[in-house]
C-alpha atoms as a PDB file:
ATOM      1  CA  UNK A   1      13.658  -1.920 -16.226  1.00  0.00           C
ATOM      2  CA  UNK A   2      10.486  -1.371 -14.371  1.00  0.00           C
ATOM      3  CA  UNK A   3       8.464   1.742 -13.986  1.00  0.00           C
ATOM      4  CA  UNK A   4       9.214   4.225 -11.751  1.00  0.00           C
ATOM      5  CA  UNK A   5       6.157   5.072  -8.994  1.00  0.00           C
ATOM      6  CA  UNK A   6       5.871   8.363 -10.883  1.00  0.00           C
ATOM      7  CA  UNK A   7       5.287   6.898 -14.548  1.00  0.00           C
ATOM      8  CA  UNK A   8       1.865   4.851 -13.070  1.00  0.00           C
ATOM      9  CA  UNK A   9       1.055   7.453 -10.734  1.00  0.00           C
ATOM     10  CA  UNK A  10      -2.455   8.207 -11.417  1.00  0.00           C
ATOM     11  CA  UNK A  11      -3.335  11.507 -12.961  1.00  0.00           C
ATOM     12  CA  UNK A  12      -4.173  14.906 -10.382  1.00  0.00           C
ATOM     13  CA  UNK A  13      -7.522  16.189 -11.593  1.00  0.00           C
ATOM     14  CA  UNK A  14      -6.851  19.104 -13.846  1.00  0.00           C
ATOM     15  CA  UNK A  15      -9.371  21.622 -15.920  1.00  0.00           C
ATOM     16  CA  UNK A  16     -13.441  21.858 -14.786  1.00  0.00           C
ATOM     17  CA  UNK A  17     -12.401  18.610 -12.502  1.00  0.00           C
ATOM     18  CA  UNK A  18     -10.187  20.665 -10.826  1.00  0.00           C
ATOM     19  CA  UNK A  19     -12.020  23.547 -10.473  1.00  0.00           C
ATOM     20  CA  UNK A  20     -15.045  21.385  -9.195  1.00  0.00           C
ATOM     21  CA  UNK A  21     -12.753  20.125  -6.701  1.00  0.00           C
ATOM     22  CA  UNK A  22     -11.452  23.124  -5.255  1.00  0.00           C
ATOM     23  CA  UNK A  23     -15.149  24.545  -4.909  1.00  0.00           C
ATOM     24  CA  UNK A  24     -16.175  21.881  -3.198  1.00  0.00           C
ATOM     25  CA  UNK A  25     -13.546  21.829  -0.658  1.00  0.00           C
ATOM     26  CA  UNK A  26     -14.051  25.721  -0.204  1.00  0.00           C
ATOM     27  CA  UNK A  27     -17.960  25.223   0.449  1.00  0.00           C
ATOM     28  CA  UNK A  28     -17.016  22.152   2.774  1.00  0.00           C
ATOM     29  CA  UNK A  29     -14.684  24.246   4.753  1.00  0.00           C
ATOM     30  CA  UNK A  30     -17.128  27.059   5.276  1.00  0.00           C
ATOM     31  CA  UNK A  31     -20.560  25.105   5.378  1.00  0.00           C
ATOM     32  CA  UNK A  32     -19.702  21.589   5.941  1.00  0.00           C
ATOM     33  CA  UNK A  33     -20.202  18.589   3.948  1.00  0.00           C
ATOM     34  CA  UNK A  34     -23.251  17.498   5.323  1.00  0.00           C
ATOM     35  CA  UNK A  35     -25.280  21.164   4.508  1.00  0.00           C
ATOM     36  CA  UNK A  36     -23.307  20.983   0.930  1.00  0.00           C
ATOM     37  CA  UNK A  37     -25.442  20.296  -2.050  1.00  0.00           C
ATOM     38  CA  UNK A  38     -24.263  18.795  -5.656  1.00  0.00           C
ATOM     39  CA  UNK A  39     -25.926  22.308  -6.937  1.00  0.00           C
ATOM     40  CA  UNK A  40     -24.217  25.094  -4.635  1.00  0.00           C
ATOM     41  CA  UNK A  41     -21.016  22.744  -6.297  1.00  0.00           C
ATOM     42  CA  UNK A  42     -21.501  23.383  -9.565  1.00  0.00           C
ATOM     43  CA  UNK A  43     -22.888  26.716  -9.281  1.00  0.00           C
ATOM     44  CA  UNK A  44     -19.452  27.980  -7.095  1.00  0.00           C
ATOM     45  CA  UNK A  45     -17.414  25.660  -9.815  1.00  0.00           C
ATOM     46  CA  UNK A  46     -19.650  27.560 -12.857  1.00  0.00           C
ATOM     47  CA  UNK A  47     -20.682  24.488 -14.497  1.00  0.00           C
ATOM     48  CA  UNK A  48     -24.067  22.414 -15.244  1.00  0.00           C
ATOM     49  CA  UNK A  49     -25.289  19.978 -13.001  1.00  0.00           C
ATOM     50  CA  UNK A  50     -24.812  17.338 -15.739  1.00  0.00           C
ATOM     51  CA  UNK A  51     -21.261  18.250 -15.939  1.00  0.00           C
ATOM     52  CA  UNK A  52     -20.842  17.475 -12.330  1.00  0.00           C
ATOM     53  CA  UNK A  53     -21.887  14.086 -12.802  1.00  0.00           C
ATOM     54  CA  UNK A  54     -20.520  13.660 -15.974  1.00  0.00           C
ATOM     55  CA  UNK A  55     -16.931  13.961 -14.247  1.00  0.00           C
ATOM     56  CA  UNK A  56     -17.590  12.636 -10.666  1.00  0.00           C
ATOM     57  CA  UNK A  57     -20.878  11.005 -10.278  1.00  0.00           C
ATOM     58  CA  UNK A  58     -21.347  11.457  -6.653  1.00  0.00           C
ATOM     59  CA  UNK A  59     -20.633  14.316  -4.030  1.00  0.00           C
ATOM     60  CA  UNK A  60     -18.331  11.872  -2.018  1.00  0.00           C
ATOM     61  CA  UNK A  61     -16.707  10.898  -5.801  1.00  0.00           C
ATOM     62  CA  UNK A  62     -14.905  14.649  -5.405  1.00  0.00           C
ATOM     63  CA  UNK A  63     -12.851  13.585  -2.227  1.00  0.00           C
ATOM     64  CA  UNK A  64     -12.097  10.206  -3.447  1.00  0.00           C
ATOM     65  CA  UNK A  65     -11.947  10.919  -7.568  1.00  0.00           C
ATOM     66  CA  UNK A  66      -8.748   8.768  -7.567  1.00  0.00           C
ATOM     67  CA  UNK A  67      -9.472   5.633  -5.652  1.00  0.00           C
ATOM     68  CA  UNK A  68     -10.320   3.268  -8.678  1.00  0.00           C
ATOM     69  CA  UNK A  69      -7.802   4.150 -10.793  1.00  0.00           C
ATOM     70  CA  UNK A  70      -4.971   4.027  -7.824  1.00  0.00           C
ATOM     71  CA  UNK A  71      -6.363   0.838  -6.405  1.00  0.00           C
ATOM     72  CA  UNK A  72      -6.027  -0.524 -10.397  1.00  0.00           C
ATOM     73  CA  UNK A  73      -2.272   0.952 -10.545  1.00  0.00           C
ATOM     74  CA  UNK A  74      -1.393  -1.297  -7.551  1.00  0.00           C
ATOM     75  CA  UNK A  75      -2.742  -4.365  -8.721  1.00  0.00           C
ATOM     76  CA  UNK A  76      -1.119  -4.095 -12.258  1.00  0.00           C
ATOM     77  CA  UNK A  77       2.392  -3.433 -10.352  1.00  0.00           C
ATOM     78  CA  UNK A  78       1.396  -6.870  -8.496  1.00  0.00           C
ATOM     79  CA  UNK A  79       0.210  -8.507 -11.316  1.00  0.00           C
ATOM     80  CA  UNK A  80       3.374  -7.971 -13.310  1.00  0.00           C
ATOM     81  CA  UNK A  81       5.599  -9.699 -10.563  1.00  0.00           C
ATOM     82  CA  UNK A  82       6.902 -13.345  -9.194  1.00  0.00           C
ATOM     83  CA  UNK A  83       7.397 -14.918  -6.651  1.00  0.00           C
ATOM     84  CA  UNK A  84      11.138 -14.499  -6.972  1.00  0.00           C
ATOM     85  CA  UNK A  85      10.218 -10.489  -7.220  1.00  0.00           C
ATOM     86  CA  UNK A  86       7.414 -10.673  -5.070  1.00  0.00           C
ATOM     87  CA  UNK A  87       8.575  -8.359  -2.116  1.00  0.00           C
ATOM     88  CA  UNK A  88       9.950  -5.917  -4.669  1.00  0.00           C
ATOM     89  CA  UNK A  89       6.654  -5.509  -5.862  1.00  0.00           C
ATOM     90  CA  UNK A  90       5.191  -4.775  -2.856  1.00  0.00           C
ATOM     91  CA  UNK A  91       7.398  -2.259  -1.995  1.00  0.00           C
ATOM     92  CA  UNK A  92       6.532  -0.592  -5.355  1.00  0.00           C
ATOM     93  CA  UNK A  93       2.729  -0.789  -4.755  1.00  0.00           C
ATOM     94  CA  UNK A  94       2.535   0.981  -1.795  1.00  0.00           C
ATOM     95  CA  UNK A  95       4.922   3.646  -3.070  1.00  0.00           C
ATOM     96  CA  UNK A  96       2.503   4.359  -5.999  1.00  0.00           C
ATOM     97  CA  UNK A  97      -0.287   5.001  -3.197  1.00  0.00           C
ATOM     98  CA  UNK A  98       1.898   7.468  -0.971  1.00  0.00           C
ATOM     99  CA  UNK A  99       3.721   9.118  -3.296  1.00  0.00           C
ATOM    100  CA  UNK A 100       0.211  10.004  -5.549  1.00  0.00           C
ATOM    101  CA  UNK A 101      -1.503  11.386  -2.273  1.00  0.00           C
ATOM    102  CA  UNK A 102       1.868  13.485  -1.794  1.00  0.00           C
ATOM    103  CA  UNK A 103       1.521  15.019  -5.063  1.00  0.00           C
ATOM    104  CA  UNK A 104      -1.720  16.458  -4.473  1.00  0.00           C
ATOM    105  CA  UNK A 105       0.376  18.565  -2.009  1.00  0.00           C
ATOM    106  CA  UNK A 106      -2.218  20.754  -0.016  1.00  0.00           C
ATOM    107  CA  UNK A 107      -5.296  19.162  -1.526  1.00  0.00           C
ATOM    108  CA  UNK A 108      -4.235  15.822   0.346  1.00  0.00           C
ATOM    109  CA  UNK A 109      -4.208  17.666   3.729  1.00  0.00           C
ATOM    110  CA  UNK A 110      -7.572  19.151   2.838  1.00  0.00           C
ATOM    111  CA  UNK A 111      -9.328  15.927   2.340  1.00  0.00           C
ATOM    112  CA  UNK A 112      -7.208  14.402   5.464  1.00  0.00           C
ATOM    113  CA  UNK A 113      -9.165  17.533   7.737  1.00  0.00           C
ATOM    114  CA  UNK A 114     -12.538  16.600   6.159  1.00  0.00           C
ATOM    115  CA  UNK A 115     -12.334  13.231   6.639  1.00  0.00           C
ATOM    116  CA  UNK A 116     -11.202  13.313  10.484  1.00  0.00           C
ATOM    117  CA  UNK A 117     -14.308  15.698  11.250  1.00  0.00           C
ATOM    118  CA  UNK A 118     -16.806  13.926   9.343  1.00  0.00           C
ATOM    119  CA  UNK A 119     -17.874   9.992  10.312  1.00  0.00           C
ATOM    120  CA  UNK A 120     -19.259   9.067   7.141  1.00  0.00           C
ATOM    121  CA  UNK A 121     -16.036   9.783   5.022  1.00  0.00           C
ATOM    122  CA  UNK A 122     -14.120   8.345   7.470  1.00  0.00           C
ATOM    123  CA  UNK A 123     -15.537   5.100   7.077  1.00  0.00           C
ATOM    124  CA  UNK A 124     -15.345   5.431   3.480  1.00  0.00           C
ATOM    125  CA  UNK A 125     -11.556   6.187   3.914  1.00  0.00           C
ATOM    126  CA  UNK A 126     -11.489   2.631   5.887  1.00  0.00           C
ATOM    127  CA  UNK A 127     -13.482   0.753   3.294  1.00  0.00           C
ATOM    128  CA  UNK A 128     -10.510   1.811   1.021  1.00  0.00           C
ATOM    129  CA  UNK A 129      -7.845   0.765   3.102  1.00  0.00           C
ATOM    130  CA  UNK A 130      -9.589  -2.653   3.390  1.00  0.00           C
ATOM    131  CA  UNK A 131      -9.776  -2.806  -1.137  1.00  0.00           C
ATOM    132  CA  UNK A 132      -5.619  -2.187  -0.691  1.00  0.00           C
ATOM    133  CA  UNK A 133      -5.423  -4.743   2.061  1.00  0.00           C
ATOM    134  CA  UNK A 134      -7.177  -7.412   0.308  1.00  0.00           C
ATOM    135  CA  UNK A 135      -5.427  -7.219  -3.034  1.00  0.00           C
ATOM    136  CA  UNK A 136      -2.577  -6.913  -1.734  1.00  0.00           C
ATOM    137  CA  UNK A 137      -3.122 -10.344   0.430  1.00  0.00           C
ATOM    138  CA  UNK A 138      -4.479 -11.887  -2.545  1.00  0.00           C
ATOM    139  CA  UNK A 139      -1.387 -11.389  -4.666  1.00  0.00           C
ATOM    140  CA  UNK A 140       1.034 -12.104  -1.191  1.00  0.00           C
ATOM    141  CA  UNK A 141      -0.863 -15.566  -0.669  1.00  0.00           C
ATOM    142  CA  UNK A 142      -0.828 -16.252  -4.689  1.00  0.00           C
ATOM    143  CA  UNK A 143       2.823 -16.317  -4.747  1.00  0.00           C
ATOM    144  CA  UNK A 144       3.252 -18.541  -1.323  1.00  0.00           C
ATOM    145  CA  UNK A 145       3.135 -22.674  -1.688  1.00  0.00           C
ATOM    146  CA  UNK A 146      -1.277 -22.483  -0.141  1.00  0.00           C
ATOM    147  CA  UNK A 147      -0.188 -23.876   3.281  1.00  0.00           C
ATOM    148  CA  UNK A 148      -1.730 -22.234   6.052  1.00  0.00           C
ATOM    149  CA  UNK A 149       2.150 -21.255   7.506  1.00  0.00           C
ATOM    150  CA  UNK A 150       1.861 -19.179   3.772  1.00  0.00           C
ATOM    151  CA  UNK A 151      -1.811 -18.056   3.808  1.00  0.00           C
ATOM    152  CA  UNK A 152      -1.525 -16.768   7.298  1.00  0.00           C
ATOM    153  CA  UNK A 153       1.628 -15.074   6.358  1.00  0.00           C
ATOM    154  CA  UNK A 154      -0.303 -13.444   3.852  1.00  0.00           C
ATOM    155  CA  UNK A 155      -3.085 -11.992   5.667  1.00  0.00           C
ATOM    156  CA  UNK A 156      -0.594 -10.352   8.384  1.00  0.00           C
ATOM    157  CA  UNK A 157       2.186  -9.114   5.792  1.00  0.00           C
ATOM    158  CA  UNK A 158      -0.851  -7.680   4.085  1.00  0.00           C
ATOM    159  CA  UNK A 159      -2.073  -5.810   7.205  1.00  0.00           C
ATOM    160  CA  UNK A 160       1.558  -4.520   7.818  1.00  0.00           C
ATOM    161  CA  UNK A 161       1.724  -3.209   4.580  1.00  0.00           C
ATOM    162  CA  UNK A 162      -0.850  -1.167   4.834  1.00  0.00           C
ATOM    163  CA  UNK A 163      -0.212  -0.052   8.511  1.00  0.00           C
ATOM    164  CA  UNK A 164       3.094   0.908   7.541  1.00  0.00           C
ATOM    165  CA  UNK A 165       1.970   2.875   4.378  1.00  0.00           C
ATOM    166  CA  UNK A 166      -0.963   4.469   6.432  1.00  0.00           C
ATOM    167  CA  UNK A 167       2.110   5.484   9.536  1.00  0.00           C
ATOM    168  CA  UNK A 168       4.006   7.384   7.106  1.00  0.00           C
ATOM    169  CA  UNK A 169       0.983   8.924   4.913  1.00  0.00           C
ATOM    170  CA  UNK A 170      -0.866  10.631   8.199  1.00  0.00           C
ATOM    171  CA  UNK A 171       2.991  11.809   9.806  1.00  0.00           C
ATOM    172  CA  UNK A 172       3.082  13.529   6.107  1.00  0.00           C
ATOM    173  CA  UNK A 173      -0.454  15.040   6.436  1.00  0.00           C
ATOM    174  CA  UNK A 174       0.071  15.903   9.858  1.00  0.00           C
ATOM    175  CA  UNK A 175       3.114  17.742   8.651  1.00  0.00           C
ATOM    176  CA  UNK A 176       5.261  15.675  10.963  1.00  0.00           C
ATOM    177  CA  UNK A 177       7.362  13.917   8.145  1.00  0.00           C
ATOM    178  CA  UNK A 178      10.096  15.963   6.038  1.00  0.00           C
ATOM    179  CA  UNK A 179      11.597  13.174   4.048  1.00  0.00           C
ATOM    180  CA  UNK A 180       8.498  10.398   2.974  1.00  0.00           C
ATOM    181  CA  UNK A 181      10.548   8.903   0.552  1.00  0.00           C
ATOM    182  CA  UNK A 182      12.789   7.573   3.462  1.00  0.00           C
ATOM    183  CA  UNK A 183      10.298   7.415   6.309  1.00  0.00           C
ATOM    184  CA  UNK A 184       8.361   4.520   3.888  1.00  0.00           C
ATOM    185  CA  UNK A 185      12.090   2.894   2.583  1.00  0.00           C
ATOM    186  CA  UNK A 186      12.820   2.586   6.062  1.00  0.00           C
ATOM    187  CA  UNK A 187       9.279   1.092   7.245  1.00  0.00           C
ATOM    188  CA  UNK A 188       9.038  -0.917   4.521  1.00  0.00           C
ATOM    189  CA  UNK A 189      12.278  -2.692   5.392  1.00  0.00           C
ATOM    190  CA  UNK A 190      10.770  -3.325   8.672  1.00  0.00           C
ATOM    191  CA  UNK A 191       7.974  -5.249   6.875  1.00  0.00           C
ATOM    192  CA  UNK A 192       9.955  -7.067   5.178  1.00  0.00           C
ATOM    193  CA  UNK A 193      12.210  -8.142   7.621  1.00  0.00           C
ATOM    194  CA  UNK A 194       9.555  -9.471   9.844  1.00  0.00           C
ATOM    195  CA  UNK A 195       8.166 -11.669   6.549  1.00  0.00           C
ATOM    196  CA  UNK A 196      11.235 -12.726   4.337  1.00  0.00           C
ATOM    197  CA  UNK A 197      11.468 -16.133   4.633  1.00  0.00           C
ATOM    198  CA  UNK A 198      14.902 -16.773   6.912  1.00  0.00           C
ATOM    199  CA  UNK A 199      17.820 -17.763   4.689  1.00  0.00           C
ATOM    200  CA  UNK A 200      19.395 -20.833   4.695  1.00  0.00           C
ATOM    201  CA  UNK A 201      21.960 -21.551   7.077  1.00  0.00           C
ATOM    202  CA  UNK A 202      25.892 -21.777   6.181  1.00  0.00           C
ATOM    203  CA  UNK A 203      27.635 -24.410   7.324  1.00  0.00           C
ATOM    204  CA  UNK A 204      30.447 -23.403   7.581  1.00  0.00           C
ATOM    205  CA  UNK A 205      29.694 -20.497   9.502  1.00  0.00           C
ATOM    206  CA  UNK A 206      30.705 -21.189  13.679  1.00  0.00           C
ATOM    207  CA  UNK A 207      27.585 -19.863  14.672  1.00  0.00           C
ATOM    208  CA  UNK A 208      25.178 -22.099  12.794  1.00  0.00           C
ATOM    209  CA  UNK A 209      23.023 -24.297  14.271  1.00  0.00           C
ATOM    210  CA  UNK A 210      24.612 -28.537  14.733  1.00  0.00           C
ATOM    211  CA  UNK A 211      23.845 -31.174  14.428  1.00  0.00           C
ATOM    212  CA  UNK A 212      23.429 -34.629  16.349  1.00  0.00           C
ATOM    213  CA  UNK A 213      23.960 -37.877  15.262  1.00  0.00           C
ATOM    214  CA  UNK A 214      23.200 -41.082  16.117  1.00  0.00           C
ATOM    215  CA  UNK A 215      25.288 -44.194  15.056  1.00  0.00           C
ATOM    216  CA  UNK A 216      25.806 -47.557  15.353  1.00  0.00           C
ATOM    217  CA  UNK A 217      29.148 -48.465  17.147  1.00  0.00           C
ATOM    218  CA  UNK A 218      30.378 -51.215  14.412  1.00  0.00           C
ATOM    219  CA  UNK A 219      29.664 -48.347  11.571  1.00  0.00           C
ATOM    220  CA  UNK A 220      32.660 -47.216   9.854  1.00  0.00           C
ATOM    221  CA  UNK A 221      33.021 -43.745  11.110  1.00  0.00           C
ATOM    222  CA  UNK A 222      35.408 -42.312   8.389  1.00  0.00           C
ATOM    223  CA  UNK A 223      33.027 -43.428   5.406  1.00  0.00           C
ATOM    224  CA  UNK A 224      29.925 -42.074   7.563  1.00  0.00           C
ATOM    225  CA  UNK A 225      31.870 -38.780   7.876  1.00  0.00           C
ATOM    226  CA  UNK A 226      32.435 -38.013   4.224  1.00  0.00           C
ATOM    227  CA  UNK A 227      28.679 -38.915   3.465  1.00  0.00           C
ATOM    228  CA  UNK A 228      27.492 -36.388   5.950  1.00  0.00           C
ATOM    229  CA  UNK A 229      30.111 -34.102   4.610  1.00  0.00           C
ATOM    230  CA  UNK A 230      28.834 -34.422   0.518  1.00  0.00           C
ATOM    231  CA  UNK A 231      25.489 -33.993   1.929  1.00  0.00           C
END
């Protein structure tokens, strides 16, 4: 049985992290980030300096405290798959990305306003997207046969994956999305449609593709039939 999106869903910040967290966004909201300091932090928070660090490391580190362990999540869902499961997992990574940033419930939609009003975030945000986008080609192109028909499939399932998980994420921050869980089980489905490889065709179904053959005229037809028909 594999694990549900909810058992590897990384951990919300809870204790001084959270209440570093929440000061941080309150002093962003009414000062900025920019004319924020690491010290007015910790002072609104009411802990040392050193304790900042100790738990984030970096200003930027309290909007993005999550990244690492998320982007690590992903790849051990990928890592644990075949090729024979290989969409599946897919399909299960992303959901551990969403359905983490949906927990955080308000504190999601926080961080989305910051980052859409200040550049510098945003192109942190993008940097991101790009970690997700490469692993998730790397494991996409491990389990194809290294043709370029399979690398290149790769490279653009990869990018719909993520534009498909990044659709659904921003209609839920924008409020715009009541029901994620089906907005990304339907746009995943879309994905993979475009990228399963086509199934084989019947033959005995009328609408198949034919065939044409070409024979010699002094061939026995009859025993030429029954070898086309065994293979």
């Amino acid at each position: 049985m594999t694990q549900s999106h909810d058992d590897r869903r990384p951990a919300v910040a809870k204790g001084p992290a959270a209440a570093i967290v929440d000061a941080a966004f309150r002093l962003f909201n009414e000062f900025g980030y920019d004319a924020t300091s690491v010290d007015d932090i910790a002072a609104a928070a009411g802990v040392s300096r050193s304790s900042f660090f100790r738990l984030f490391g970096s200003k930027e580190m309290v909007i993005f405290p999550d990244h690492d362990a998320i982007l690590a999540a992903v790849e051990e869902r990928l890592a644990a798959s075949t090729q024979k499961s290989a969409i599946l997992a897919v399909s299960d990574a992303v959901r551990v990305v969403l359905f983490h940033y949906i927990a955080e419930g308000p504190l999601a939609r926080r961080r989305y306003r910051l980052t859409s009003t200040v550049p510098a975030l945003r192109e942190r945000e993008l940097i991101s997207g790009s970690r997700y986008q490469h692993l998730f080609r790397q494991y996409i192109s491990a389990w194809g046969d290294a043709s370029e028909e399979s690398e290149r499939r790769g490279e653009l399932m990869a990018a719909a994956v993520v534009a498909a998980h990044n659709r659904v994420l921003r209609r839920w921050l924008r409020e715009e999305c009541e029901d994620p869980h089906a907005e990304i089980d339907e746009a995943m489905a879309q994905v993979n449609a475009l990228f399963a490889p086509p199934a084989p065709a019947d033959p005995a179904d009328p609408a198949a593709p034919g065939a044409i053959v070409v024979v010699r005229t002094d061939q026995d037809l009859a025993a030429l039939a029954e070898r086309l028909r065994s293979l």
